[in-house]
Protein backbone atom coordinates (compact mmCIF):
# COMPACT_ATOMS: atom_id res chain seq x y z
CA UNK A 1 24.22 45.06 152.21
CA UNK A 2 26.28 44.02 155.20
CA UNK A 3 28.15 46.74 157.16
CA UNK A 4 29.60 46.74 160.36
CA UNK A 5 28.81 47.71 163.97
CA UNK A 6 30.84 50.10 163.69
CA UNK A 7 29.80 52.05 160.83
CA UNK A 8 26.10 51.85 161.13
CA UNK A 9 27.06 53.41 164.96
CA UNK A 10 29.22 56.24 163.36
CA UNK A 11 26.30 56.88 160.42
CA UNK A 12 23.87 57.31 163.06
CA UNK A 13 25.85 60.50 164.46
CA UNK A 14 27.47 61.43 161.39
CA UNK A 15 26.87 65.63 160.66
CA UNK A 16 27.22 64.96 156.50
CA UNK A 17 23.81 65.98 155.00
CA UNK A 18 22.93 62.50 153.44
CA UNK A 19 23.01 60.71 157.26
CA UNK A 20 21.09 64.04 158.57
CA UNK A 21 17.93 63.66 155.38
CA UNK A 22 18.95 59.97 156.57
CA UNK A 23 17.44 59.84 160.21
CA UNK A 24 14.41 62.20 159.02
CA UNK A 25 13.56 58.88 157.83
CA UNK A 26 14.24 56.84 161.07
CA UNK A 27 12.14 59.43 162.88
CA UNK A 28 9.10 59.29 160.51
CA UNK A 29 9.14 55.45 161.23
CA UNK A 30 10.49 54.84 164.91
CA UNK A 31 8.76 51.23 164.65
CA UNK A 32 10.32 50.50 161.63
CA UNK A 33 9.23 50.91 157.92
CA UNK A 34 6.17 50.09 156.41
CA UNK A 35 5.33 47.33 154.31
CA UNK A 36 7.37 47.36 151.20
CA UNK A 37 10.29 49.54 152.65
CA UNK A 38 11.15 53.30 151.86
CA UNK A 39 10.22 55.15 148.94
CA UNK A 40 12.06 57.60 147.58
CA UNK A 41 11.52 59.32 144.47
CA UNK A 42 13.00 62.04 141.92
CA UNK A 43 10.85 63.40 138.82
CA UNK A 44 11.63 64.26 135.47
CA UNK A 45 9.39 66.12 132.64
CA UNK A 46 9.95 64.70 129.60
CA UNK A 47 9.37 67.80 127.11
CA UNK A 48 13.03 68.14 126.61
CA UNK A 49 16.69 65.46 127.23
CA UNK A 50 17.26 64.82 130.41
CA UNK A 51 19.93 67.17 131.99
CA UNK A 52 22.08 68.45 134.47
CA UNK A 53 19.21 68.77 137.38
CA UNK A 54 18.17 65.37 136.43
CA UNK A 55 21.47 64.01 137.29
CA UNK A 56 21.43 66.30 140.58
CA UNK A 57 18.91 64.96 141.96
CA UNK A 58 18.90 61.65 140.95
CA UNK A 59 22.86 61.56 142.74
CA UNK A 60 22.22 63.10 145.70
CA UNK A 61 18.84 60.84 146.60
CA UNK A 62 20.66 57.83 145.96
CA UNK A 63 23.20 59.37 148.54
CA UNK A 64 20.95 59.71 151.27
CA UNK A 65 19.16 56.20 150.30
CA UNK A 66 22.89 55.10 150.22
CA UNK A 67 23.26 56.80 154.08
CA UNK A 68 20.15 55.39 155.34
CA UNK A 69 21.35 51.67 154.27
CA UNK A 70 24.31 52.29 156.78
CA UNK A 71 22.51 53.02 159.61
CA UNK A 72 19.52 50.41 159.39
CA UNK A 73 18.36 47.54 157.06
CA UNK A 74 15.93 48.96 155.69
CA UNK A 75 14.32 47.97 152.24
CA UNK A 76 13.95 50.73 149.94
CA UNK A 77 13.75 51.63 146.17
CA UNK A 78 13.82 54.89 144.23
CA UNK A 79 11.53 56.09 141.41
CA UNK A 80 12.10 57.38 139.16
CA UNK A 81 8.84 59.36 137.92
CA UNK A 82 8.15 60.90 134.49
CA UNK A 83 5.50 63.53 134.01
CA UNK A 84 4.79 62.33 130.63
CA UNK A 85 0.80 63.41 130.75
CA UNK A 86 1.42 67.04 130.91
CA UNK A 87 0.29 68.78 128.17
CA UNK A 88 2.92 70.22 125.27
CA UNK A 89 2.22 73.75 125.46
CA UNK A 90 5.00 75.14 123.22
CA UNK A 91 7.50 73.16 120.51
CA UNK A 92 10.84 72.84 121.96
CA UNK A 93 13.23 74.36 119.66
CA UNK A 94 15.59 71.97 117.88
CA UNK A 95 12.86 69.43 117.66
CA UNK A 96 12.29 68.03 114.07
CA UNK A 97 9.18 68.20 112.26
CA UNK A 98 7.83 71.62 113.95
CA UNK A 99 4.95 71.81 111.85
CA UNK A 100 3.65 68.48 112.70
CA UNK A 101 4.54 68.94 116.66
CA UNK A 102 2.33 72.51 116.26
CA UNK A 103 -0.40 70.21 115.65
CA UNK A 104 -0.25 68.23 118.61
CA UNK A 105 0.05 71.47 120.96
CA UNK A 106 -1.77 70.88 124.35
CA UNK A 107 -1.81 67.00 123.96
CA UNK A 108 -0.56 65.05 126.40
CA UNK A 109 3.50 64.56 125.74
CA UNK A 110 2.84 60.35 125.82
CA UNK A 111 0.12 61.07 122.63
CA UNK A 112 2.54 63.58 120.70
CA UNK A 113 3.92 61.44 117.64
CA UNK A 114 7.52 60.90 118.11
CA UNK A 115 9.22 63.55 115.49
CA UNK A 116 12.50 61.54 115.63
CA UNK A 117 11.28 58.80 113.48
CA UNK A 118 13.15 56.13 115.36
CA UNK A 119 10.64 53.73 116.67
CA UNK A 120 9.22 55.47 119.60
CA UNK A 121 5.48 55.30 120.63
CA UNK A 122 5.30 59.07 121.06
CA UNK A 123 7.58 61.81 121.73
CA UNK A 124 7.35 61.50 125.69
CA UNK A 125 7.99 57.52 124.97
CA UNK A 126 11.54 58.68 122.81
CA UNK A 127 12.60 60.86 125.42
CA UNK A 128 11.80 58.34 128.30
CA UNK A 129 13.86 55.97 126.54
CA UNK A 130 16.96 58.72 126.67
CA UNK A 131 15.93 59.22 130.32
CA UNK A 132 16.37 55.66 131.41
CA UNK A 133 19.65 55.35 129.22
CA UNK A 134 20.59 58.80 131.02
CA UNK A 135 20.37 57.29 134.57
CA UNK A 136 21.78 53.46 133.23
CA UNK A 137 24.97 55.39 132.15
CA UNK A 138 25.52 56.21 135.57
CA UNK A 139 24.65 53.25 137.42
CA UNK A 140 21.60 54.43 139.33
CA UNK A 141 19.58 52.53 140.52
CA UNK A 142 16.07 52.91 140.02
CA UNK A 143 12.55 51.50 139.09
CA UNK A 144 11.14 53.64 136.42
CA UNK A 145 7.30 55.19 136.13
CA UNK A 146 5.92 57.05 133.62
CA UNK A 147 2.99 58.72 134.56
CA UNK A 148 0.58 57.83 131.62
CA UNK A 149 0.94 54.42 132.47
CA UNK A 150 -0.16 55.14 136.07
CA UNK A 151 -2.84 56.96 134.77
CA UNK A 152 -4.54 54.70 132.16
CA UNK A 153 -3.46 51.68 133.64
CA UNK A 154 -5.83 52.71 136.63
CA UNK A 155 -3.11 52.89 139.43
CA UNK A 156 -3.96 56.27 140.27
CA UNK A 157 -7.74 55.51 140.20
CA UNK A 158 -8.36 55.24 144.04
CA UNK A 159 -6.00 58.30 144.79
CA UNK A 160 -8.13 60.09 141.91
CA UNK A 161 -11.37 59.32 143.86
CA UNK A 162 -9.99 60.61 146.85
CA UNK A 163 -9.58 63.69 144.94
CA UNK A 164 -12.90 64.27 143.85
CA UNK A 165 -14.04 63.41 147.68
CA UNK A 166 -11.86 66.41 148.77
CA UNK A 167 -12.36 68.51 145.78
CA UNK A 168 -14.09 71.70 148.06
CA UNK A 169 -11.13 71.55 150.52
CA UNK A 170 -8.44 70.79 147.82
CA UNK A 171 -9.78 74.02 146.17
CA UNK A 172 -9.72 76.38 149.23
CA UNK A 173 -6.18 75.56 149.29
CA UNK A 174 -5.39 76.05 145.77
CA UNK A 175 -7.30 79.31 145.05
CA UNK A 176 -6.15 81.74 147.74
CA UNK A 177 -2.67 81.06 145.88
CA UNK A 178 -4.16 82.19 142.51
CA UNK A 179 -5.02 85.61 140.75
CA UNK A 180 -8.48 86.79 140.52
CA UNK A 181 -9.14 85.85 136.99
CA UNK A 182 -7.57 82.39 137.19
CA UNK A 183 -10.00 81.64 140.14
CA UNK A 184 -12.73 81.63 137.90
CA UNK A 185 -11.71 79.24 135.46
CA UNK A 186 -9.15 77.34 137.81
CA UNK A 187 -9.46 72.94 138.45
CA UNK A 188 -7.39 70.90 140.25
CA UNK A 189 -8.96 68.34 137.35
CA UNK A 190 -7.83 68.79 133.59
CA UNK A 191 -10.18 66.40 131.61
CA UNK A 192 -8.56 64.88 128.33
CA UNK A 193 -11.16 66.04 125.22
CA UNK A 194 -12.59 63.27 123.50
CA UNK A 195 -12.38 65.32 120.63
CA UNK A 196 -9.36 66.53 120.29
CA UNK A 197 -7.54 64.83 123.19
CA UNK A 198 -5.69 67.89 124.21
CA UNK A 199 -5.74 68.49 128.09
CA UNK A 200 -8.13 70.52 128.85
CA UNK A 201 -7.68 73.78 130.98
CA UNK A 202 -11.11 74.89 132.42
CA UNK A 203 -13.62 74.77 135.14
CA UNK A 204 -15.28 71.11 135.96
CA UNK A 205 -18.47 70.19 137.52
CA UNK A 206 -18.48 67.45 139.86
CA UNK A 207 -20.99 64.78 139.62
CA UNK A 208 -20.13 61.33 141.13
CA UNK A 209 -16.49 61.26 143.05
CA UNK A 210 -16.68 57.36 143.21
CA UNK A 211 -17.32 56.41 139.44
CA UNK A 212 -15.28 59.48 138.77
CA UNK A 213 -17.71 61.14 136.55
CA UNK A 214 -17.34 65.39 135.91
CA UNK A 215 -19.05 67.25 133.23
CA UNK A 216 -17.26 70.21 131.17
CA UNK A 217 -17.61 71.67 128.03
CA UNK A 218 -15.19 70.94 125.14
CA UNK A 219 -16.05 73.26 121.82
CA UNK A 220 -19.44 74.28 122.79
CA UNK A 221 -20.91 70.79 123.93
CA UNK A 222 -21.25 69.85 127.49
CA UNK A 223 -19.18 66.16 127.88
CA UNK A 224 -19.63 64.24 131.01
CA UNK A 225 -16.90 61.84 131.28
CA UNK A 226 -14.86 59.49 133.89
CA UNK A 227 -11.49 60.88 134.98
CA UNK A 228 -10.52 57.73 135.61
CA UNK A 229 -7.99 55.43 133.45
CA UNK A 230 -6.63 58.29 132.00
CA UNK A 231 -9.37 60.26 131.21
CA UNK A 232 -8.15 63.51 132.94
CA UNK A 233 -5.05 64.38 134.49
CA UNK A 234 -4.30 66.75 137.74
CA UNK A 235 -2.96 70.10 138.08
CA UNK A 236 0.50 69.79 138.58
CA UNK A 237 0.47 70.94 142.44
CA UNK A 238 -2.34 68.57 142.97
CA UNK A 239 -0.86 65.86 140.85
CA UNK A 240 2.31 66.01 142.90
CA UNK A 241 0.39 65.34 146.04
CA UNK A 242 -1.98 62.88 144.24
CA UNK A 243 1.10 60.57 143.36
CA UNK A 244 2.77 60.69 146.74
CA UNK A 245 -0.34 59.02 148.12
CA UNK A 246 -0.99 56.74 145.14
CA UNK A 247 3.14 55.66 145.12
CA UNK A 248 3.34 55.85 149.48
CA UNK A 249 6.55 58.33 148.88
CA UNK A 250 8.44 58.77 151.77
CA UNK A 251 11.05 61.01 150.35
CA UNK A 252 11.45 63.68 147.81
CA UNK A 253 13.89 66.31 147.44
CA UNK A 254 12.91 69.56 145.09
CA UNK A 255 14.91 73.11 144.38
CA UNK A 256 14.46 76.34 146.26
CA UNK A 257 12.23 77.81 143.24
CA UNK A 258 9.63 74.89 144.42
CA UNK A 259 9.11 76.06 148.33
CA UNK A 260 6.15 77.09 147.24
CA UNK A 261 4.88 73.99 145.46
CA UNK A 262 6.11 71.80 148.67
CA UNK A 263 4.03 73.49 150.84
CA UNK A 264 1.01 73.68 148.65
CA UNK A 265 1.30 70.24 147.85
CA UNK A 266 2.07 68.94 151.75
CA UNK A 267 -1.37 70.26 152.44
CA UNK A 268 -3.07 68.77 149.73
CA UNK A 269 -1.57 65.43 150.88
CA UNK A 270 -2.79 65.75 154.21
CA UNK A 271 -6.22 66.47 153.05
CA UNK A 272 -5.93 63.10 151.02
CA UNK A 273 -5.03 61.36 154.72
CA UNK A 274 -1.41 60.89 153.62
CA UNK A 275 1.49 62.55 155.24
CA UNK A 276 3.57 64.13 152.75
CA UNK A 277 7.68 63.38 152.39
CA UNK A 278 10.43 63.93 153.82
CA UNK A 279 12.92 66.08 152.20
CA UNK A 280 14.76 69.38 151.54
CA UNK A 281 15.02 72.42 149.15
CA UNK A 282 18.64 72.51 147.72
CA UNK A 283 20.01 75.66 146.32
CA UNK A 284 19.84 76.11 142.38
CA UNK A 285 23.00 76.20 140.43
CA UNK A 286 24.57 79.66 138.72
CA UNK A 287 26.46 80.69 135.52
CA UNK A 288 29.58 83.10 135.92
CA UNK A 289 27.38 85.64 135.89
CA UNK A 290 25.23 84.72 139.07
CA UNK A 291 21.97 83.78 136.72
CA UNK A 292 20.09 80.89 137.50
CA UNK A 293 20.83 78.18 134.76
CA UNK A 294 18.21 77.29 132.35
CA UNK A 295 17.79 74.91 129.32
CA UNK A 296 15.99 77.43 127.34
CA UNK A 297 18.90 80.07 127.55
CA UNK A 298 21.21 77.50 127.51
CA UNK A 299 23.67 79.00 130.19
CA UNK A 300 25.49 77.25 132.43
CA UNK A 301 27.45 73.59 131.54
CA UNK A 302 25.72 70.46 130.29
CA UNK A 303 26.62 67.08 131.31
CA UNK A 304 28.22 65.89 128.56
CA UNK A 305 30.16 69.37 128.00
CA UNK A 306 31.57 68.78 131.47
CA UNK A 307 32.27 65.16 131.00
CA UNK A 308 34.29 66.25 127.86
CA UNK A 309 36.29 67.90 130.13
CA UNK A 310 36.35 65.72 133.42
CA UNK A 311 35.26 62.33 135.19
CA UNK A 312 32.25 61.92 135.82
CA UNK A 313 33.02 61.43 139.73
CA UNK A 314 34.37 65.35 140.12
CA UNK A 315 30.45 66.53 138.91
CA UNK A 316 29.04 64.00 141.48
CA UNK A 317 31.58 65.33 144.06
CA UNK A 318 30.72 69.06 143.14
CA UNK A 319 26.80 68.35 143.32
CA UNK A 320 27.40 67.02 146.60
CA UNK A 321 29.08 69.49 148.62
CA UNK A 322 26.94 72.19 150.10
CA UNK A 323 23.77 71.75 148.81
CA UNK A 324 22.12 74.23 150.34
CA UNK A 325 24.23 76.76 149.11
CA UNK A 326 24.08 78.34 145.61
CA UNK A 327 26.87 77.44 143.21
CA UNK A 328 28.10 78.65 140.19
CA UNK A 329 27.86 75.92 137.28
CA UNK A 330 30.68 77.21 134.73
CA UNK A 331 33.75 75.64 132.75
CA UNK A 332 36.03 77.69 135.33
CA UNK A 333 35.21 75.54 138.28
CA UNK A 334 36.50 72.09 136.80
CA UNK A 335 39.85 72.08 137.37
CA UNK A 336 39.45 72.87 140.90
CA UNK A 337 36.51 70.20 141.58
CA UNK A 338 38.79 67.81 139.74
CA UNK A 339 41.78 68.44 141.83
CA UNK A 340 39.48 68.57 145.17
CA UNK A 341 37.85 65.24 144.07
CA UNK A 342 41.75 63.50 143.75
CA UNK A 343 42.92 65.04 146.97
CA UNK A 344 39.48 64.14 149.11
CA UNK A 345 39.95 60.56 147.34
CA UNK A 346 43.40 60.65 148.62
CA UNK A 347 43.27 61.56 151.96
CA UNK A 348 40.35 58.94 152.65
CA UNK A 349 42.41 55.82 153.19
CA UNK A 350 43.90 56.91 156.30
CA UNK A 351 41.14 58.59 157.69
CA UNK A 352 39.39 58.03 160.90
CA UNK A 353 35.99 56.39 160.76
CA UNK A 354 34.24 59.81 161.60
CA UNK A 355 35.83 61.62 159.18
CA UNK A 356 35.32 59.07 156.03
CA UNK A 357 31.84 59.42 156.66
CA UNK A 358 32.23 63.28 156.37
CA UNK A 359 34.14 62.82 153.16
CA UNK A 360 32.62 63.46 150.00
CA UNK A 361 34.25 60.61 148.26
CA UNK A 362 32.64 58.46 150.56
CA UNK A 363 29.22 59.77 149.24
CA UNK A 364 30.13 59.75 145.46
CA UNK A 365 31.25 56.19 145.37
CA UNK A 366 28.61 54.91 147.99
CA UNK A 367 31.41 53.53 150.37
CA UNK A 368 33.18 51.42 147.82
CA UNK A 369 35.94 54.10 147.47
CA UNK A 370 38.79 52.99 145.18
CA UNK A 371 42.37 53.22 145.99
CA UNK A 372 43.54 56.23 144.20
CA UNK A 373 46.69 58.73 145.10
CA UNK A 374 47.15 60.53 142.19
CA UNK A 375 51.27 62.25 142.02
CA UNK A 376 50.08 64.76 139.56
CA UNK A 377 46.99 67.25 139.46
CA UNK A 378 44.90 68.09 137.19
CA UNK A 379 45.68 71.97 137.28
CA UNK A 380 49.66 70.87 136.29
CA UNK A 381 48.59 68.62 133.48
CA UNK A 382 47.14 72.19 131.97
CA UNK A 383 49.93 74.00 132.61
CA UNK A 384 52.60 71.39 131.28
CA UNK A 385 50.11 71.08 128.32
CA UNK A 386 50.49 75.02 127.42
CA UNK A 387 54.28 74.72 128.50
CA UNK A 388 54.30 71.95 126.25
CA UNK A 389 52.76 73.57 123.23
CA UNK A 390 51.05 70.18 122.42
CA UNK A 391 47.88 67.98 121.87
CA UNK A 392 49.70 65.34 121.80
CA UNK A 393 48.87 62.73 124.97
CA UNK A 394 51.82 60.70 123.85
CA UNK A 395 54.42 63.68 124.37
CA UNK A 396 52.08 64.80 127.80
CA UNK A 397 52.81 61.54 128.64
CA UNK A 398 56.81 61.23 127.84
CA UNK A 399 56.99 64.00 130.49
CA UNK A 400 54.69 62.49 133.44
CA UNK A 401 56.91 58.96 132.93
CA UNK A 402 59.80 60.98 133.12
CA UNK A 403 58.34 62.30 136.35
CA UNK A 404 57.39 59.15 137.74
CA UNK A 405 60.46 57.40 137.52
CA UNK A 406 61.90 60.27 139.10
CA UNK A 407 59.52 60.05 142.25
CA UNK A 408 59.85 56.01 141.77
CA UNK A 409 61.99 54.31 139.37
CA UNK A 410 60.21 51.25 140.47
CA UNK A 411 58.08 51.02 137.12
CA UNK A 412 55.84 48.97 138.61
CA UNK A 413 55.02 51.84 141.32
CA UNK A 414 52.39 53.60 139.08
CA UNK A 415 50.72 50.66 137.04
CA UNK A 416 48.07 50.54 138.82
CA UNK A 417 47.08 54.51 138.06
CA UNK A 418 47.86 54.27 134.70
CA UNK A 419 44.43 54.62 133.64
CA UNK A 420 43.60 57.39 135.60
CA UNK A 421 46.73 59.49 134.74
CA UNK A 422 46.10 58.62 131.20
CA UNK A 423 42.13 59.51 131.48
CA UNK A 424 43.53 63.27 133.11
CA UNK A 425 45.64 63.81 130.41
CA UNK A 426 43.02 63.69 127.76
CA UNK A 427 40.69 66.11 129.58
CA UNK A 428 43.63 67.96 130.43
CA UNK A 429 44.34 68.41 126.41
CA UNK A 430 40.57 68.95 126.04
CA UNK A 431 40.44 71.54 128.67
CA UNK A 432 43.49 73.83 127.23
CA UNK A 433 42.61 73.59 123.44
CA UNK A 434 39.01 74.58 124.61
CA UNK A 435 39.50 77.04 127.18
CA UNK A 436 43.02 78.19 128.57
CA UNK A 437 44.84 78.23 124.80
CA UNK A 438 42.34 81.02 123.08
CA UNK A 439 43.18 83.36 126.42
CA UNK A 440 46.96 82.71 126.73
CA UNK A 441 49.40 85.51 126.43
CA UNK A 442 52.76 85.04 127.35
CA UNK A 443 53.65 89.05 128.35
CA UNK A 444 57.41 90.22 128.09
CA UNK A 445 59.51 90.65 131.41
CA UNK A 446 60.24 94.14 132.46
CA UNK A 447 63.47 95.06 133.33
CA UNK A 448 63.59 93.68 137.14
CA UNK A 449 61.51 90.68 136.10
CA UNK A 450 64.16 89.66 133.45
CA UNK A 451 67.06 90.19 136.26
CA UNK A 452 64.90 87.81 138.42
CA UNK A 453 64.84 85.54 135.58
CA UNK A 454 67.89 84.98 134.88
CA UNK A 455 69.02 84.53 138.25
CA UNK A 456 66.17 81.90 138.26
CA UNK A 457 67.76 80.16 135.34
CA UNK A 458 71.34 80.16 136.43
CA UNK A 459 70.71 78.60 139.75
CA UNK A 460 68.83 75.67 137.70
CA UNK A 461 71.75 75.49 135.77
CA UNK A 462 73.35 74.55 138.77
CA UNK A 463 70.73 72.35 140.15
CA UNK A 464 70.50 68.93 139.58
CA UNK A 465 68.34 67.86 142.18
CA UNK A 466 64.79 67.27 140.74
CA UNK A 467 62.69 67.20 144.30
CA UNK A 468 59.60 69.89 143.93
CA UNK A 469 60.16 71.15 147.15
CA UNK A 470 63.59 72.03 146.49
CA UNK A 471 62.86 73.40 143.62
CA UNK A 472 60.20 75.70 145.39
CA UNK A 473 62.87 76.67 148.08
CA UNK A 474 65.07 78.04 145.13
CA UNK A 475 62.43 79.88 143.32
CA UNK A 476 62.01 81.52 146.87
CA UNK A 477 65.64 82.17 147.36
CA UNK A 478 65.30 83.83 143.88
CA UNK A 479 62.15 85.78 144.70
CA UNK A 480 63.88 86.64 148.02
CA UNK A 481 67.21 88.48 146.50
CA UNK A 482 64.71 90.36 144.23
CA UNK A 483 61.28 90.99 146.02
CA UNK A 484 60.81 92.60 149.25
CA UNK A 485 59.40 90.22 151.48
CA UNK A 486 55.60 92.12 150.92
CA UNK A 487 56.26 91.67 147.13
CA UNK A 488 56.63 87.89 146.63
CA UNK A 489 52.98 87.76 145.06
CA UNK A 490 54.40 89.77 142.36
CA UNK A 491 57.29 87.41 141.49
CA UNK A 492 54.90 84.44 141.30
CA UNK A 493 52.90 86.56 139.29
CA UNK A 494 55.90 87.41 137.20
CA UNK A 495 56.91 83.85 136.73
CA UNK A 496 53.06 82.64 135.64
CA UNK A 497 52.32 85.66 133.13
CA UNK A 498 55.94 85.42 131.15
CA UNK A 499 56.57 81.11 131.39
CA UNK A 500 52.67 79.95 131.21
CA UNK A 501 51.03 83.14 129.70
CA UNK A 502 48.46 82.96 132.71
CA UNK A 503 47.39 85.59 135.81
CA UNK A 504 47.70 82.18 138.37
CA UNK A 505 48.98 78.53 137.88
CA UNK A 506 50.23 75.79 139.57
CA UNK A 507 52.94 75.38 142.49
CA UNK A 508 56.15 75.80 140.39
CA UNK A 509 58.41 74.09 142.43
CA UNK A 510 55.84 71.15 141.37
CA UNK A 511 55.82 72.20 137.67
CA UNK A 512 59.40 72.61 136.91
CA UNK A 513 60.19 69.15 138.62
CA UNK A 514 57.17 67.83 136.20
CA UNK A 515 57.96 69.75 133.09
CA UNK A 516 62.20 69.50 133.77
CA UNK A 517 64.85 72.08 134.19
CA UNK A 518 66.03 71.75 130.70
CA UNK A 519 62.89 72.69 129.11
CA UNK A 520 61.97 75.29 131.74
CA UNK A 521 64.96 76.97 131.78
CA UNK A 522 63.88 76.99 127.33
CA UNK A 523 61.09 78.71 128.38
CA UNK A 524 62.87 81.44 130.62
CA UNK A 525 65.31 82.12 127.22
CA UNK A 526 61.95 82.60 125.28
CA UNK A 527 60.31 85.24 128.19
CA UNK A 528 63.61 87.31 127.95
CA UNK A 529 63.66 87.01 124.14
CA UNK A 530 60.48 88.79 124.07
């Protein structure tokens, strides 16, 4: 790609995280990369569907390949790497055909039969397929692995030698880690049976590192077999280091739960005579009640849940910012990331050079950032949905044009964001029906709130001016004649628990001028009917 002076100066300074994992790079080669460029690579264990951590870290590697490409031309290419030899130790629920799966327990995934029926070599095969769909949907970009090919094809033949040649010292790292009893019966080697061709968890004996050759015993008969072209496989620590060798990775990024694994793993690498990559630990996401998400408890939001409910460029914009930090994962957070992504998007046209770099936006769309100032927000499209009593998008949208012409009667104005209104508005509709409608409850007035009220809905009456912040200066005047000046909170309150049936909502003078006097001052009749 071709970018300017300018900009590969500014990325080289920039303080956002992708340009600081960026020059880790630049200092691991100050002469320049090696032959074939920079590798970075994400994993992926194919026992279940790809998911929300797949997506993570496939996004935010691409941004700091993405930040190196500003600062130098360098080559580089991701992989992504599936661990499609481990063994299936338990049926994952859902799955069809349990019985049959049961019988493959302990096989490598990439020799399970696919249960699904459609095609697919095995079940590791299937779910590869969904994997590489996954990532297409998205427009990574990415060169795919699978480890069984790697392993059978021979690819990781030399790196498995290497192994073997530093089994003793590869072991007095591994079993200081380890519990008494699983010292005895530990190996960084699993051989595959010939028997049964499960992977095999138990102690080796090394014969010959450079034909490969180890002896075990599988059902009471001592086997001595090759671990090479997929006849064994590595412990997963060992593996991990094994393939950064074989593949020359220069960069991996892993979660905080894996410190452990990193460091374990580094020192195998070195022992190999590789160093191991750069990277960094990010924080693990959280459910609303501060849990760590997981598949198997099925906590937290899915991909597709949240991209029911919002584009697909407010998750990227959420899984960028603060990585380090844990964040809660939960339906509540969308409308906010959705609004944030809009108003980052919009502020980054007239930003200084410095400061683009530093804005998310600029990360999420990999510098090609499209032209977007949206009038409305996401957060008012709920509320003039519930105000609006409808799931309709054509009578959402009779208001916004209504709006719009008001802001601009130039028609031609808001054309171009058409689309993007229009995509809001069905999320929007999602959103409510799904989440704000089962927990609305429009409360009666009391007695000073209804005197505020109607004051409110006199001086609309009177008010034919449709300008949001004039409309917010009136509902201040309002809140002013009622409230002490200490007790405006509770007039906003008033106004959000009796009109929209919620504890917080949007700016009003915003919503009225969206929603229109007429039909607000319906809704103030209603809250003093109650």
């Amino acid at each position: 790609m071709s970018v300017p002076t300018e900009l590969r100066d500014a990325a080289k300074v920039s303080k956002a995280w992708p340009y600081e994992e960026a020059r880790k790079l630049l200092k691991r080669y100050p002469d320049g990369p090696p032959t074939g460029g920079i590798v970075f690579e994400t994993g992926y264990g194919p026992s279940g569907l790809p998911h929300l951590g797949t997506f993570q870290e496939v996004a935010r590697t691409l941004m700091v390949r993405h930040a190196l490409a500003e600062m130098v031309d360098w080559p580089s290419r991701l992989i992504a790497f599936s661990d499609d030899m481990d063994g299936m130790r338990k049926v994952p629920p859902g799955v069809p055909h349990q019985d049959m799966m049961h019988e493959h327990l302990d096989q490598p995934l990439s020799k399970v039969p696919d249960p699904y029926g459609c095609g697919h070599e095995s079940y590791a095969d299937h779910n590869n397929g969904l994997l590489r769909q996954f990532l297409d949907r998205f427009g990574f970009d990415y060169e795919f692995l699978a480890s069984s090919d790697c392993y059978f094809s021979g690819r990781f033949d030399e790196a498995l030698k290497s192994v073997l040649r530093s089994y003793d010292a590869i072991m007095g790292v591994m079993l200081p880690t380890l519990g008494e009893a699983r010292r005895k019966t530990y190996s960084p080697v699993l051989p595959i049976s010939p028997k049964s061709g499960k992977v095999l968890q138990l102690p080796i004996e090394l014969l010959d590192a450079e034909t490969g050759m180890v002896a075990f015993e599988d059902e009471g008969e001592r086997i001595e077999q090759s671990i090479l072209s997929g006849g064994a496989k590595l412990q997963w620590k060992v593996d991990w280091a094994m393939r950064w060798v074989a593949l020359g990775v220069d960069y991996e990024m892993s979660g905080k739960d894996l410190i452990d694994s990193v460091t374990q793993s580094s020192k195998i690498a070195r022992i190999l005579g590789a160093r191991s990559p750069e990277g960094f630990n990010y924080e693990m996401f959280l459910d609303e009640n501060g849990e760590k998400i997981s598949k198997t408890k099925g906590n937290g939001v899915t991909i597709d849940e949240w991209l029911t409910y919002a584009p697909e460029e407010s998750l990227a914009f959420y899984i960028y910012r603060d990585p380090r930090k844990a964040k809660q994962l939960s339906f509540s957070v969308i409308p906010k990331a959705v609004d944030e992504y809009y108003q980052f998007l919009a502020a980054y046209p007239e930003q200084e050079l410095e400061k683009k770099l530093g804005n998310p936006v600029h990360h999420v769309h990999a510098g090609n950032v499209p032209d977007v100032d949206l009038p409305i927000s996401f957060s008012l499209l709920l509320n003039l949905v519930g105000a609006a009593g409808t799931a309709d998008d054509g009578v959402v949208w009779g208001f916004v044009d209504k709006y719009l012409k008001k802001l601009n009667p130039d028609e031609w104005a808001w054309a171009h964001l058409h689309d993007a209104i229009d995509r809001l508005i069905g999320y929007a509709i999602a959103y409510f029906r799904d989440f704000v409608a089962p927990a609305l409850d429009r409360r009666a007035p009391t007695a000073a709130e209804a005197s505020a009220l109607r004051d409110l809905d006199d001086r609309l009456g009177q008010h034919g001016n449709y300008d949001p912040v004039e409309i917010q200066n009136l509902i201040y005047e309002v809140g002013n004649a009622h409230y002490e000046k200490e007790a405006l909170r509770d007039w906003f309150r008033a106004l959000y628990e009796t009109l929209l049936g919620s504890s917080q909502g949007p700016r009003m003078g915003n919503f009225i001028a969206l929603y229109g006097i007429d039909d607000t001052r319906k809704l103030i009749a209603e809250a003093l009917a109650r």
